[in-house]
PDB file of N, CA and C in Angstrom:
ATOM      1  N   UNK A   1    -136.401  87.308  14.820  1.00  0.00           N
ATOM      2  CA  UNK A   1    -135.817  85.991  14.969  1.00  0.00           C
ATOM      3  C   UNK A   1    -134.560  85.896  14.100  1.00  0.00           C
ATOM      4  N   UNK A   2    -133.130  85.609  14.711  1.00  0.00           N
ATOM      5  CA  UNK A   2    -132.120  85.794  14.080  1.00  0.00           C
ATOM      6  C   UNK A   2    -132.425  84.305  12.976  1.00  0.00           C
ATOM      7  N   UNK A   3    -131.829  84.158  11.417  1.00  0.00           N
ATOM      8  CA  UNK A   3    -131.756  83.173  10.669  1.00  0.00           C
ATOM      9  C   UNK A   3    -130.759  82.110  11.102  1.00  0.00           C
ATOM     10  N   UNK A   4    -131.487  81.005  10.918  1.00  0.00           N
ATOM     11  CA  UNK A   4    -130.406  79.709  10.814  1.00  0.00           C
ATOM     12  C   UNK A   4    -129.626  79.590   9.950  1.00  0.00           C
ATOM     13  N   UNK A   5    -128.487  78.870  10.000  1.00  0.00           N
ATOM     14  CA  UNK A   5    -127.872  79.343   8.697  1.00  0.00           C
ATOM     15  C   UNK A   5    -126.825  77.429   9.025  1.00  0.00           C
ATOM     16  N   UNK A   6    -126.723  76.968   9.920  1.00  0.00           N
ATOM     17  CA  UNK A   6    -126.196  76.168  10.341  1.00  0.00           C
ATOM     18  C   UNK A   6    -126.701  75.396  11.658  1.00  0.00           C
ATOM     19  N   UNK A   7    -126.703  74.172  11.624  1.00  0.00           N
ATOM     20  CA  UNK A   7    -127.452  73.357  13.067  1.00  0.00           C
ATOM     21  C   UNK A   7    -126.158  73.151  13.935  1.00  0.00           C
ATOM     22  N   UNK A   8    -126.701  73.469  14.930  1.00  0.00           N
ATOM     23  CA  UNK A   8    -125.448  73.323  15.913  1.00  0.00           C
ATOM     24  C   UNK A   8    -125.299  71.860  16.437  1.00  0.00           C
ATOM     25  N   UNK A   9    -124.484  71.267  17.292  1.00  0.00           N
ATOM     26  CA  UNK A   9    -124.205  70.060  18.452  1.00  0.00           C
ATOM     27  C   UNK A   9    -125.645  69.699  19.072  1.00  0.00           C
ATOM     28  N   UNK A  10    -126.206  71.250  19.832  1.00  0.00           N
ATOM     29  CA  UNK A  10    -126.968  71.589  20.402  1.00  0.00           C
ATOM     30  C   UNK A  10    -128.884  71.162  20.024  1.00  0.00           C
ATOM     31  N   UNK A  11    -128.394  71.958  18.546  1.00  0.00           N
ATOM     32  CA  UNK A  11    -129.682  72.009  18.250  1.00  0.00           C
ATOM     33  C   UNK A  11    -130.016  70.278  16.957  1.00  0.00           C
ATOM     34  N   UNK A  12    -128.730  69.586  16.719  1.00  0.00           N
ATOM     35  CA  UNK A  12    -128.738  67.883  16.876  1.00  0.00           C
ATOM     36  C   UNK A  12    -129.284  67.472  18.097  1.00  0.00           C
ATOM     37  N   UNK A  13    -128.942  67.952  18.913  1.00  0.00           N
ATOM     38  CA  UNK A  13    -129.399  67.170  19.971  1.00  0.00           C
ATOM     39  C   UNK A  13    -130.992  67.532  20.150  1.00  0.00           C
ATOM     40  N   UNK A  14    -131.210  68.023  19.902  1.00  0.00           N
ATOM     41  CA  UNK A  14    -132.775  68.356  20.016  1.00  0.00           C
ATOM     42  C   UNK A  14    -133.319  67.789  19.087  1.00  0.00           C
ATOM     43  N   UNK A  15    -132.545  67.759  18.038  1.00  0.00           N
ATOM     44  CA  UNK A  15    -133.757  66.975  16.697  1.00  0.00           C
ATOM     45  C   UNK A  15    -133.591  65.790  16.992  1.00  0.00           C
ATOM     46  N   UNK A  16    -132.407  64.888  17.447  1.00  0.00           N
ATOM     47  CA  UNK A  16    -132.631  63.033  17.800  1.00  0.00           C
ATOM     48  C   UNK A  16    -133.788  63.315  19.019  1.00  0.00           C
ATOM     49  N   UNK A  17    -133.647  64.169  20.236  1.00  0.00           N
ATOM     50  CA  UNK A  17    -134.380  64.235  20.913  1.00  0.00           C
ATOM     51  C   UNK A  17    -136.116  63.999  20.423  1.00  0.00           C
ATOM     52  N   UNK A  18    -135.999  64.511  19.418  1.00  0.00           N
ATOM     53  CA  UNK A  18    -138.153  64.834  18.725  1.00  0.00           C
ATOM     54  C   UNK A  18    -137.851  63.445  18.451  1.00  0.00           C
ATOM     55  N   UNK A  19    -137.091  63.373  17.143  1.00  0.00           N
ATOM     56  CA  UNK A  19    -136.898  61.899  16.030  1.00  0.00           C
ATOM     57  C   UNK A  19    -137.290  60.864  17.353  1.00  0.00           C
ATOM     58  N   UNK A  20    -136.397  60.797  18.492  1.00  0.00           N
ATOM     59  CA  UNK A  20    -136.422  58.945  18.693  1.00  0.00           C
ATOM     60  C   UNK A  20    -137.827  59.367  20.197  1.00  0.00           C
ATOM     61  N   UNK A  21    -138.453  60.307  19.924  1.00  0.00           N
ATOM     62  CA  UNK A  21    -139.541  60.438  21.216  1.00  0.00           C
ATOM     63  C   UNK A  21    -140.647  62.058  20.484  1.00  0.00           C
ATOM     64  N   UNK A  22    -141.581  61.670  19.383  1.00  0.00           N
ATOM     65  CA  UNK A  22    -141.944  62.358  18.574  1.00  0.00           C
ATOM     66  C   UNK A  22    -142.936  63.230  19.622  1.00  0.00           C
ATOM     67  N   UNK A  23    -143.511  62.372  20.705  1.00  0.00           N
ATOM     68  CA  UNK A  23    -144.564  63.135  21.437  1.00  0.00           C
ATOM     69  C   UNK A  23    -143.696  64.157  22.706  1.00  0.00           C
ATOM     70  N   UNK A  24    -142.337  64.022  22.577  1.00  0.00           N
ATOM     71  CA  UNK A  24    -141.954  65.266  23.257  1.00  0.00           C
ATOM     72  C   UNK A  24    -142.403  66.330  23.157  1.00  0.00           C
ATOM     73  N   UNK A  25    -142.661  67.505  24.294  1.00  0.00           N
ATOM     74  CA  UNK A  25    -142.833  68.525  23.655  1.00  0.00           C
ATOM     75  C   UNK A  25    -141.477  69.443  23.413  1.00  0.00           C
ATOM     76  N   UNK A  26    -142.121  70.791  23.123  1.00  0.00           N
ATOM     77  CA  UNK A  26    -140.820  71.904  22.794  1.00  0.00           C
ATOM     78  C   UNK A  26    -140.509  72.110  24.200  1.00  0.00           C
ATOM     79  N   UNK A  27    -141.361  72.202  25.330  1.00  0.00           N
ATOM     80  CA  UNK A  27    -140.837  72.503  26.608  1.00  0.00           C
ATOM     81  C   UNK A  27    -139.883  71.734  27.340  1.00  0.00           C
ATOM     82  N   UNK A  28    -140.136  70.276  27.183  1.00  0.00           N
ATOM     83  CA  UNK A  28    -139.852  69.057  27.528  1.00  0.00           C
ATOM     84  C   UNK A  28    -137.958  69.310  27.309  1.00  0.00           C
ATOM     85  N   UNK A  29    -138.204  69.458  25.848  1.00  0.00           N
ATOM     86  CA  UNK A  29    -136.965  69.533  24.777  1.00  0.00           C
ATOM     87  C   UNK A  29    -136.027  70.772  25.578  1.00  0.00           C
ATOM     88  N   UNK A  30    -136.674  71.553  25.370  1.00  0.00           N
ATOM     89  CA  UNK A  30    -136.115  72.505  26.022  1.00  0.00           C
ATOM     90  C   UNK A  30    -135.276  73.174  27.446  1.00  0.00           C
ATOM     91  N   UNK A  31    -136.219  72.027  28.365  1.00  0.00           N
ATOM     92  CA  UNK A  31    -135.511  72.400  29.751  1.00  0.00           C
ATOM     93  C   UNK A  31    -134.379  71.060  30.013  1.00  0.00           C
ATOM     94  N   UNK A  32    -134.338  70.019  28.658  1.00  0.00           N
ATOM     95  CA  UNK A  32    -133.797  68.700  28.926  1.00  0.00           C
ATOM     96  C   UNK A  32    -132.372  69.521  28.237  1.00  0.00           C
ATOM     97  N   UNK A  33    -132.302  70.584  27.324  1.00  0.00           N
ATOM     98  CA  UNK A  33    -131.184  71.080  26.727  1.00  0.00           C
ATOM     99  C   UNK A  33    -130.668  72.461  27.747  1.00  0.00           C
ATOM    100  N   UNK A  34    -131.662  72.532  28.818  1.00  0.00           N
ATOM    101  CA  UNK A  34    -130.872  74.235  29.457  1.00  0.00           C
ATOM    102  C   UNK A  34    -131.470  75.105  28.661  1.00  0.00           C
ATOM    103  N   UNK A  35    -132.334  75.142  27.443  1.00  0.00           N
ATOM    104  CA  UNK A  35    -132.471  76.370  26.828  1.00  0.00           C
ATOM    105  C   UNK A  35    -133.490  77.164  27.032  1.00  0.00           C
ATOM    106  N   UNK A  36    -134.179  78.162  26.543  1.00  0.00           N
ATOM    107  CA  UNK A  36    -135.292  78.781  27.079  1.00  0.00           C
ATOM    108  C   UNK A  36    -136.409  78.481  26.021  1.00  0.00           C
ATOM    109  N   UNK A  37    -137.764  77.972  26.240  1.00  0.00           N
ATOM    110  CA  UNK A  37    -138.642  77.505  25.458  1.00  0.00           C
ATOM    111  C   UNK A  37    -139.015  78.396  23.879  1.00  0.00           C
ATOM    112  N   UNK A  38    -138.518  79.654  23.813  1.00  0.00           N
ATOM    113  CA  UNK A  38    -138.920  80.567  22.375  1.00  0.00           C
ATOM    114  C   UNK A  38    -137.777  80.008  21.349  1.00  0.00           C
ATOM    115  N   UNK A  39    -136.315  80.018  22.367  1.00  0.00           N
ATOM    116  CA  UNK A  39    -135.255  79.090  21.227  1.00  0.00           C
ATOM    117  C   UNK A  39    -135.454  78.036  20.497  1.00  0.00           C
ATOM    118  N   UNK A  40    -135.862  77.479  21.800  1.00  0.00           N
ATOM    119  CA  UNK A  40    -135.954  76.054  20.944  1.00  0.00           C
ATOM    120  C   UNK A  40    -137.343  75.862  20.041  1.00  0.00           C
ATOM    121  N   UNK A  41    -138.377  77.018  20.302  1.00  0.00           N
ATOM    122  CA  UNK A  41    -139.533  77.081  19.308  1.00  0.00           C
ATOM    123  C   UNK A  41    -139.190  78.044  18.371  1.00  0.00           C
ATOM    124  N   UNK A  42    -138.315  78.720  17.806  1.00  0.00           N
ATOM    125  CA  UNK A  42    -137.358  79.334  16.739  1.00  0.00           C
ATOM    126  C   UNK A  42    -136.763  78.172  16.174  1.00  0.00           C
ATOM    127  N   UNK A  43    -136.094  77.050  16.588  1.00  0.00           N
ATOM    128  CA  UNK A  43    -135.340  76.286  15.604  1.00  0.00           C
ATOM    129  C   UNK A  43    -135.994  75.933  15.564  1.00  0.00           C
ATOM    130  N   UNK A  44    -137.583  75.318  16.082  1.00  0.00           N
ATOM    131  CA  UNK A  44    -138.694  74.519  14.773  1.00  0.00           C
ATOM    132  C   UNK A  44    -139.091  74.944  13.986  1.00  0.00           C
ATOM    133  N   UNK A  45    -139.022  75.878  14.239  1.00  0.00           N
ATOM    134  CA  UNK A  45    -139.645  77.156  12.941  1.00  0.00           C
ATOM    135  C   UNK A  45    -138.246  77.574  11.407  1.00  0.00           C
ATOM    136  N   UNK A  46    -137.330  77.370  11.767  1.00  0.00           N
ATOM    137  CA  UNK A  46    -136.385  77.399  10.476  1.00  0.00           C
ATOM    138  C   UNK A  46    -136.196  76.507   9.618  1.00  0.00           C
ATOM    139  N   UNK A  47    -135.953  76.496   8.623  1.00  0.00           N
ATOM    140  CA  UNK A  47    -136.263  75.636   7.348  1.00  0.00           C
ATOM    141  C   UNK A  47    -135.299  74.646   7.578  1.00  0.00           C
ATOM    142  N   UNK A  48    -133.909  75.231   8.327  1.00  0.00           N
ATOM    143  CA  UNK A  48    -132.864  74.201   8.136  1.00  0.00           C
ATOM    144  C   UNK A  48    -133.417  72.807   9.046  1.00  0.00           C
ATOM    145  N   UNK A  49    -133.765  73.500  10.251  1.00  0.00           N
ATOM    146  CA  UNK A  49    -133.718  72.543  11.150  1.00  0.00           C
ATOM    147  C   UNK A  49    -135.304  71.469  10.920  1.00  0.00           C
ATOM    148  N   UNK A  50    -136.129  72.353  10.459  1.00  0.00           N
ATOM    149  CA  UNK A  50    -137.101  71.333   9.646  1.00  0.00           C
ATOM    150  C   UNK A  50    -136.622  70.460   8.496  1.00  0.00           C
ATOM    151  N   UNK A  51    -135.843  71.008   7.670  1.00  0.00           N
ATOM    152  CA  UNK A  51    -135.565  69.694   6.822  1.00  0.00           C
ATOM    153  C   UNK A  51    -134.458  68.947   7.583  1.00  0.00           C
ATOM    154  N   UNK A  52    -133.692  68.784   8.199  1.00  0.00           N
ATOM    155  CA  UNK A  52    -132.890  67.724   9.131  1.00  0.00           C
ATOM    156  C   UNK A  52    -133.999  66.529   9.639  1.00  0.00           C
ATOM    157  N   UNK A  53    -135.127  67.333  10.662  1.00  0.00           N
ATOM    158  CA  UNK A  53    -135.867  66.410  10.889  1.00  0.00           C
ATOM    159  C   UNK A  53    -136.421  65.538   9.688  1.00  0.00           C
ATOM    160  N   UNK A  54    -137.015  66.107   8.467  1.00  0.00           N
ATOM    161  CA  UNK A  54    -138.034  65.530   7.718  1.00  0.00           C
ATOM    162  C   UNK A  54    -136.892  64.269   7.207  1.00  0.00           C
ATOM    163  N   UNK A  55    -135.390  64.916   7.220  1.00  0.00           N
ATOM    164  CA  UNK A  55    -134.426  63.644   6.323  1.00  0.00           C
ATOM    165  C   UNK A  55    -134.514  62.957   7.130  1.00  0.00           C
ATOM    166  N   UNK A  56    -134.485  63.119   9.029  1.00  0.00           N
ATOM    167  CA  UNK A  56    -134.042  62.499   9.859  1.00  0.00           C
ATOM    168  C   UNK A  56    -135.376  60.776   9.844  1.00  0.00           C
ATOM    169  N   UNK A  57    -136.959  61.596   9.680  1.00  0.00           N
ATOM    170  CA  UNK A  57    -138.031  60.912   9.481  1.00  0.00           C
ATOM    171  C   UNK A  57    -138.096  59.684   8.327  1.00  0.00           C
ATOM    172  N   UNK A  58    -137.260  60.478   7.249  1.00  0.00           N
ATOM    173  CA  UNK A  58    -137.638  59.523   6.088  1.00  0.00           C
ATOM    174  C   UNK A  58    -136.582  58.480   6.512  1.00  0.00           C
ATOM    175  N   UNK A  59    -135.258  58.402   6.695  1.00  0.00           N
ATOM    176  CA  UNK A  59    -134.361  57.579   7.052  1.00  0.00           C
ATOM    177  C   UNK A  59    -135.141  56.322   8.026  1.00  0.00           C
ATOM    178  N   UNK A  60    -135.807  57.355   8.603  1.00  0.00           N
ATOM    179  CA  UNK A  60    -136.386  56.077  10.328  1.00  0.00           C
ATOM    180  C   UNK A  60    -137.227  55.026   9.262  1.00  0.00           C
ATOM    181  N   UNK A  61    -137.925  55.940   8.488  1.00  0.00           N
ATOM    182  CA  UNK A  61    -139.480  55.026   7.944  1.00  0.00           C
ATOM    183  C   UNK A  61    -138.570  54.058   6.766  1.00  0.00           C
ATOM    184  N   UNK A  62    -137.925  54.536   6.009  1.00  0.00           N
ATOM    185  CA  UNK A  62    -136.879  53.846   5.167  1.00  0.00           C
ATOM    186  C   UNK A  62    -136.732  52.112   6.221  1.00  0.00           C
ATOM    187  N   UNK A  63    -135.597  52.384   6.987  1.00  0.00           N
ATOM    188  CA  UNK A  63    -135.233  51.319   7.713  1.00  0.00           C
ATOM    189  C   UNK A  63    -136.365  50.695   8.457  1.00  0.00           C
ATOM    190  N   UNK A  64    -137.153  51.661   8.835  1.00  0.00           N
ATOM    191  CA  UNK A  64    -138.277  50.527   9.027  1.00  0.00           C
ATOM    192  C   UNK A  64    -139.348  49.515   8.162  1.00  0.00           C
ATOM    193  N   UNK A  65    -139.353  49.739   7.534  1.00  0.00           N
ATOM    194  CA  UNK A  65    -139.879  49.560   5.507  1.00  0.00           C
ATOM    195  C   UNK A  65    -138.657  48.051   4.927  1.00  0.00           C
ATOM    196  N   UNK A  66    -137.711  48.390   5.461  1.00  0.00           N
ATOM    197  CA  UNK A  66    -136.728  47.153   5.461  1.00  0.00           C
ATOM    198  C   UNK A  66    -136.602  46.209   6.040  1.00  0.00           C
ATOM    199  N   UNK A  67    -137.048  46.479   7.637  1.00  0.00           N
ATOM    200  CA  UNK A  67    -136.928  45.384   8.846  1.00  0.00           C
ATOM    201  C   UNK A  67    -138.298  44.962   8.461  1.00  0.00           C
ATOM    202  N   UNK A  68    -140.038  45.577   7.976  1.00  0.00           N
ATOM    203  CA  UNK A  68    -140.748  45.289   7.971  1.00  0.00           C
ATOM    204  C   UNK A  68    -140.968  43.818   6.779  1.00  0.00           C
ATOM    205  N   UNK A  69    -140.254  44.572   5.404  1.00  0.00           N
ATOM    206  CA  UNK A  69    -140.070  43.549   4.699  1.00  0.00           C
ATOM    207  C   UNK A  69    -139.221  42.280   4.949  1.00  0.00           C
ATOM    208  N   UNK A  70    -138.381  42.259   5.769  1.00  0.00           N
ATOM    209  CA  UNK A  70    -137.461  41.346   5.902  1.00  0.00           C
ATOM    210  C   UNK A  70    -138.266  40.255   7.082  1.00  0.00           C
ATOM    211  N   UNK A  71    -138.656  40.816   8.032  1.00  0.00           N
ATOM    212  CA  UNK A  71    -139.583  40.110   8.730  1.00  0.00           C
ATOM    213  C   UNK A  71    -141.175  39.084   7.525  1.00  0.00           C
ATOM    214  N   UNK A  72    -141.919  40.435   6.709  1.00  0.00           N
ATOM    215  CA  UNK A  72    -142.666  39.466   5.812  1.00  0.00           C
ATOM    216  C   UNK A  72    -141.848  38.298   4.937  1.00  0.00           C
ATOM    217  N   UNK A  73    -140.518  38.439   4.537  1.00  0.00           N
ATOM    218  CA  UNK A  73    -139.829  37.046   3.570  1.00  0.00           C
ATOM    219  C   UNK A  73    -139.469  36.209   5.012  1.00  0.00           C
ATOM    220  N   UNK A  74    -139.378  36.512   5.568  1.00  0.00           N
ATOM    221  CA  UNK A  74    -138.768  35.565   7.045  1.00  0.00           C
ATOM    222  C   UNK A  74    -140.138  34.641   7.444  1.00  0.00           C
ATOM    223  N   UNK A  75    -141.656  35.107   7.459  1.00  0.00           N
ATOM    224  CA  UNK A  75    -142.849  34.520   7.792  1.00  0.00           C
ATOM    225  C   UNK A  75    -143.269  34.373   6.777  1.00  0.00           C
ATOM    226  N   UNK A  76    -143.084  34.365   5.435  1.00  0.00           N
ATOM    227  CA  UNK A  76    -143.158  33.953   4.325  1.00  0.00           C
ATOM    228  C   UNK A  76    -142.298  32.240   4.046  1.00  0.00           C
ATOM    229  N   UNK A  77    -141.165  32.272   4.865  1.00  0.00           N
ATOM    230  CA  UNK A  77    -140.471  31.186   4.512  1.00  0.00           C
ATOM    231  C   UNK A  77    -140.564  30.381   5.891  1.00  0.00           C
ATOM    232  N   UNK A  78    -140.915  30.546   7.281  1.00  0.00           N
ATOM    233  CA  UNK A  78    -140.490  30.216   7.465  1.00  0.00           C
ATOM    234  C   UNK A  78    -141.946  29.485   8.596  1.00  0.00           C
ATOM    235  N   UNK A  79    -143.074  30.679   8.580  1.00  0.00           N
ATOM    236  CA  UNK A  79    -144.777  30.807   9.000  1.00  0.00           C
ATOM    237  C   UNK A  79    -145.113  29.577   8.929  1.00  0.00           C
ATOM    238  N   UNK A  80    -146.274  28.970   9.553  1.00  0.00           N
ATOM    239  CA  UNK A  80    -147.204  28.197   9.106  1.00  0.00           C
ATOM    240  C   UNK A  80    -147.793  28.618   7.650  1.00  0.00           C
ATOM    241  N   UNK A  81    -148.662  27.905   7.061  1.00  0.00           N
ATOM    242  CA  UNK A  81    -148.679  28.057   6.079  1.00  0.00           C
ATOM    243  C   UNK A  81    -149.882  29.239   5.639  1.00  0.00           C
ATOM    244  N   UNK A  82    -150.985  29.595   6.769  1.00  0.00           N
ATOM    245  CA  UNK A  82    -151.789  30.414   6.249  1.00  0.00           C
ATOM    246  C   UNK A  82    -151.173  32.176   6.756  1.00  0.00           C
ATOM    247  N   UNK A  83    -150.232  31.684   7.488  1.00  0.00           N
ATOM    248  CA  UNK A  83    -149.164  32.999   7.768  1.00  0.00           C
ATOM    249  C   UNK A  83    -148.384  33.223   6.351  1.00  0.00           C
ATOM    250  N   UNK A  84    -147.758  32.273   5.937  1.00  0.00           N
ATOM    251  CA  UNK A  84    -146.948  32.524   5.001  1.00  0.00           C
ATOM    252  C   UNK A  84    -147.599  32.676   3.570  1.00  0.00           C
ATOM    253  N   UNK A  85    -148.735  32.172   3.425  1.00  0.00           N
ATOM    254  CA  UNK A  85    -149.344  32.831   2.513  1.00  0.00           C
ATOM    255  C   UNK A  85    -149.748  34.017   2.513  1.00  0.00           C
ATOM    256  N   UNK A  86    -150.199  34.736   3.675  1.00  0.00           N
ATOM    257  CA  UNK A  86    -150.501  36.439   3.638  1.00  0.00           C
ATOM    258  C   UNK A  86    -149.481  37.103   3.234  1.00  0.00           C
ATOM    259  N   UNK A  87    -148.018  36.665   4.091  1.00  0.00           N
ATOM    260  CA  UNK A  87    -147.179  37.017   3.783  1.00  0.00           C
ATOM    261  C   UNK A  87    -146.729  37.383   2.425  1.00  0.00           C
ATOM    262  N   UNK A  88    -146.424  36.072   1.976  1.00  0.00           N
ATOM    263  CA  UNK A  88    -146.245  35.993   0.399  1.00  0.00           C
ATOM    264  C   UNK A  88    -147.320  36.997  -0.721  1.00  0.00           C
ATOM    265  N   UNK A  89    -148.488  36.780  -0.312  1.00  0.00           N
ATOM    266  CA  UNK A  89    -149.480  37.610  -0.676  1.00  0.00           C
ATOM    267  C   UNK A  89    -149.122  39.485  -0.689  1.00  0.00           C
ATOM    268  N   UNK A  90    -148.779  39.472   0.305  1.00  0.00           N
ATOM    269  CA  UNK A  90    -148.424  40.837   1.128  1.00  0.00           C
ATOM    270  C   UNK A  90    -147.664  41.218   0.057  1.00  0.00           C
ATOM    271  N   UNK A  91    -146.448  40.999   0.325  1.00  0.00           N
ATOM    272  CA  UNK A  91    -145.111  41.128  -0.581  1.00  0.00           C
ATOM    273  C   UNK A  91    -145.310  41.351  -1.823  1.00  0.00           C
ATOM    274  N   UNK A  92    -146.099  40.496  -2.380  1.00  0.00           N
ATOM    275  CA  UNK A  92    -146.803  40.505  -3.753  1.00  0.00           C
ATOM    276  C   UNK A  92    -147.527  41.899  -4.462  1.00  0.00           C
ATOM    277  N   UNK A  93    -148.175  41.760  -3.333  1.00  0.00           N
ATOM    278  CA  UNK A  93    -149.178  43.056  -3.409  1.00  0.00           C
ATOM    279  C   UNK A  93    -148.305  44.442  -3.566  1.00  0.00           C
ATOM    280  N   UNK A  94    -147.628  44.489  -2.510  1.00  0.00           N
ATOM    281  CA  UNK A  94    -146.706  45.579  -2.309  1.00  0.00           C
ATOM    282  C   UNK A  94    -145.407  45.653  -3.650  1.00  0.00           C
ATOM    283  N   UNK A  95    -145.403  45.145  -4.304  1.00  0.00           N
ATOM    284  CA  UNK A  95    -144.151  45.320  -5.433  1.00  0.00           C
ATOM    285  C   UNK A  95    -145.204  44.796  -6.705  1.00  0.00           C
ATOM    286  N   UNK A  96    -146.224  45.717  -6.841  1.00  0.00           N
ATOM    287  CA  UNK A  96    -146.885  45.630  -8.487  1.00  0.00           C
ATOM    288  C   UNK A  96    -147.757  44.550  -8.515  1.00  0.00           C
ATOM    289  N   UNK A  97    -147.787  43.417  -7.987  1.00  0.00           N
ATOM    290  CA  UNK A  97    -148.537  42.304  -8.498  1.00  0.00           C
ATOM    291  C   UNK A  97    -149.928  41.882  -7.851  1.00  0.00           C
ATOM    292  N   UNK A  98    -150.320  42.945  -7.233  1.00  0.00           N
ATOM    293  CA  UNK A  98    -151.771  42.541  -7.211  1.00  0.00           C
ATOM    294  C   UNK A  98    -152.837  42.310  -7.810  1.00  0.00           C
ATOM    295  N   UNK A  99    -153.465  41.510  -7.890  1.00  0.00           N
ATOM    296  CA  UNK A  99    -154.472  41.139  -9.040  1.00  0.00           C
ATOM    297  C   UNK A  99    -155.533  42.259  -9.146  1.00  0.00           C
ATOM    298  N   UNK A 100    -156.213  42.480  -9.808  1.00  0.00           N
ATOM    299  CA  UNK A 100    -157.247  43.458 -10.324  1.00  0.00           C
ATOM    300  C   UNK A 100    -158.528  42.468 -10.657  1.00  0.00           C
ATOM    301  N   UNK A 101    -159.304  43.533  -9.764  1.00  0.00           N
ATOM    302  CA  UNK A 101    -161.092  43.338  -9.765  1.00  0.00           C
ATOM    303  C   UNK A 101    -161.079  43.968 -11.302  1.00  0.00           C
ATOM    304  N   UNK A 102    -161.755  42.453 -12.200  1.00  0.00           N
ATOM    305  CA  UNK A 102    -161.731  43.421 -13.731  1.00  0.00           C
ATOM    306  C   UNK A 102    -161.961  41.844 -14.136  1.00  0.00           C
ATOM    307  N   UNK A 103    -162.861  42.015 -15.017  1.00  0.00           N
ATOM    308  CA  UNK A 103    -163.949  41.170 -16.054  1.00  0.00           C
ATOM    309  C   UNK A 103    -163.782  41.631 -17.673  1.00  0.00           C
ATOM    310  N   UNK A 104    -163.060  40.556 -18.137  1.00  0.00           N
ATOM    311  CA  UNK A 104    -163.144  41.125 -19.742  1.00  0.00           C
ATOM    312  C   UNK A 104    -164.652  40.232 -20.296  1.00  0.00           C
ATOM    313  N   UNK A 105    -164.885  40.716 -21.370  1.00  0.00           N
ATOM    314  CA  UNK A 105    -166.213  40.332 -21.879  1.00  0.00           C
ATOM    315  C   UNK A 105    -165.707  40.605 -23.453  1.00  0.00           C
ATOM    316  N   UNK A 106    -165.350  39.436 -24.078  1.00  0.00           N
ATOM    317  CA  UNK A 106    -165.977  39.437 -25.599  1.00  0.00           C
ATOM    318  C   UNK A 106    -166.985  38.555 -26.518  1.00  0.00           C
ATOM    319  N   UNK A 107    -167.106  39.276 -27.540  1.00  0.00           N
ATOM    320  CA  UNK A 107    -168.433  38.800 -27.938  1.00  0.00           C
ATOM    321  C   UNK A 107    -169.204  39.689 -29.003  1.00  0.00           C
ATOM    322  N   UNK A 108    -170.052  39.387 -29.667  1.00  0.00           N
ATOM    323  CA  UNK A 108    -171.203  40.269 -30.169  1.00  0.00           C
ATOM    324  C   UNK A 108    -172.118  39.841 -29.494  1.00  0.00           C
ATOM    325  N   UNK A 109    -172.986  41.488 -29.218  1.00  0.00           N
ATOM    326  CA  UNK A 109    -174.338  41.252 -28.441  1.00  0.00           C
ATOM    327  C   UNK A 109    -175.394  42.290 -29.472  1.00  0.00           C
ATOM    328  N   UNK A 110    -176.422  41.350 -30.107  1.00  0.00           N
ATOM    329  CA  UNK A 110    -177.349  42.408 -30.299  1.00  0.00           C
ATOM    330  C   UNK A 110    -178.585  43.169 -29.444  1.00  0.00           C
ATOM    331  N   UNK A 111    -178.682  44.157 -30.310  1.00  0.00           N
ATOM    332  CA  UNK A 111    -179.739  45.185 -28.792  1.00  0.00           C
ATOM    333  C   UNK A 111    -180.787  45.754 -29.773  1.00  0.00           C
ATOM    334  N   UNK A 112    -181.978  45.525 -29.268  1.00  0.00           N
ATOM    335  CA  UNK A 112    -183.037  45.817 -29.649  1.00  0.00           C
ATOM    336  C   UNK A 112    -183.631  47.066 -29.187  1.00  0.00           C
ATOM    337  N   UNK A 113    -183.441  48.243 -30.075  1.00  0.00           N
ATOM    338  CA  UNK A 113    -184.066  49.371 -29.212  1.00  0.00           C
ATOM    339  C   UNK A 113    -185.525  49.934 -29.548  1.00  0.00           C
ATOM    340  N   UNK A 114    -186.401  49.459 -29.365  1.00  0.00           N
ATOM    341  CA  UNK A 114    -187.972  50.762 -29.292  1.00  0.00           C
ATOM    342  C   UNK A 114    -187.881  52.008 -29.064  1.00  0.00           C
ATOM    343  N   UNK A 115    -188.544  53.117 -29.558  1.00  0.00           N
ATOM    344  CA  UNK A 115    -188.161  54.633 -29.421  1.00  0.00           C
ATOM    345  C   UNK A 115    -190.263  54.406 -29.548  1.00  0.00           C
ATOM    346  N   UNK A 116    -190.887  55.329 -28.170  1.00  0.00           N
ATOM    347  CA  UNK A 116    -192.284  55.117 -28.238  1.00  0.00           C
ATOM    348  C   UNK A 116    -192.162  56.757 -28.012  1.00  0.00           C
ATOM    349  N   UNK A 117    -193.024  56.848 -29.076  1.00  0.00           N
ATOM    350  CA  UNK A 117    -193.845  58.356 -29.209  1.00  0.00           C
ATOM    351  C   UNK A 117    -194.506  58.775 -28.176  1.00  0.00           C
ATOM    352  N   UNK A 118    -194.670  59.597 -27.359  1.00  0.00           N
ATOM    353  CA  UNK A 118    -196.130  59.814 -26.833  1.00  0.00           C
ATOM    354  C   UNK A 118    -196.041  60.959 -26.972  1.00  0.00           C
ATOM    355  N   UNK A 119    -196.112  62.109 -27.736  1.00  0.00           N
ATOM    356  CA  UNK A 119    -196.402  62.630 -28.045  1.00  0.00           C
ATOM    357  C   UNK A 119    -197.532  62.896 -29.674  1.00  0.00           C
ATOM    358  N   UNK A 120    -198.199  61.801 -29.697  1.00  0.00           N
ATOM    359  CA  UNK A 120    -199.416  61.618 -30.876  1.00  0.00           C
ATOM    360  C   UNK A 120    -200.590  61.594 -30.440  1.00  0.00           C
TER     361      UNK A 120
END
């Protein structure tokens, strides 16, 4: 298998191809580019063209992580009110401030312990 060393026009076009339709297959991909199905299962297999996708992935989930939040402050402000409380809740939760299951207890407690022989 010759090394990647550079992504072509070509082989962009194949990675928006996966990115914006993930359940494509390599065949799919392949006869939609003219190419022959081992090529285009060689550039999944090279590091370059795997990390393009993985940047290409984090970017999608990024911006979606943004529209998601922007939608929760939008039904946060704007919801009925047991909407906009999840909301608000949500948001909350998600940036540090969720409350914690946790019971402090102070005090002195005395404890009475028996230690029984049976061995006598």
């Amino acid at each position: 298998m010759k090394k990647i060393d550079k992504l072509t026009p070509t082989m962009l076009r194949a990675i928006d191809m996966y990115c914006t339709n993930p359940g494509l297959s390599i065949p799919d991909i392949a006869k939609q580019l003219g190419k022959h199905y081992n090529t285009v299962w060689n550039w999944f297999d090279s590091p370059v063209f795997k990390e393009e996708i993985d940047s290409r992935f984090k970017s999608m989930w990024k911006e979606a992580a943004k529209e998601a939040q922007n939608k929760m402050y939008d039904l946060m402000r704007n919801a009925k009110d047991d909407v906009s409380f999840r909301a608000t809740q949500y948001i909350l939760d998600c940036n540090g401030f969720k409350p914690k299951d946790q019971i402090e207890v102070s005090g002195n407690m005395d404890i009475e312990i028996n230690i029984i022989n049976d061995k006598a």
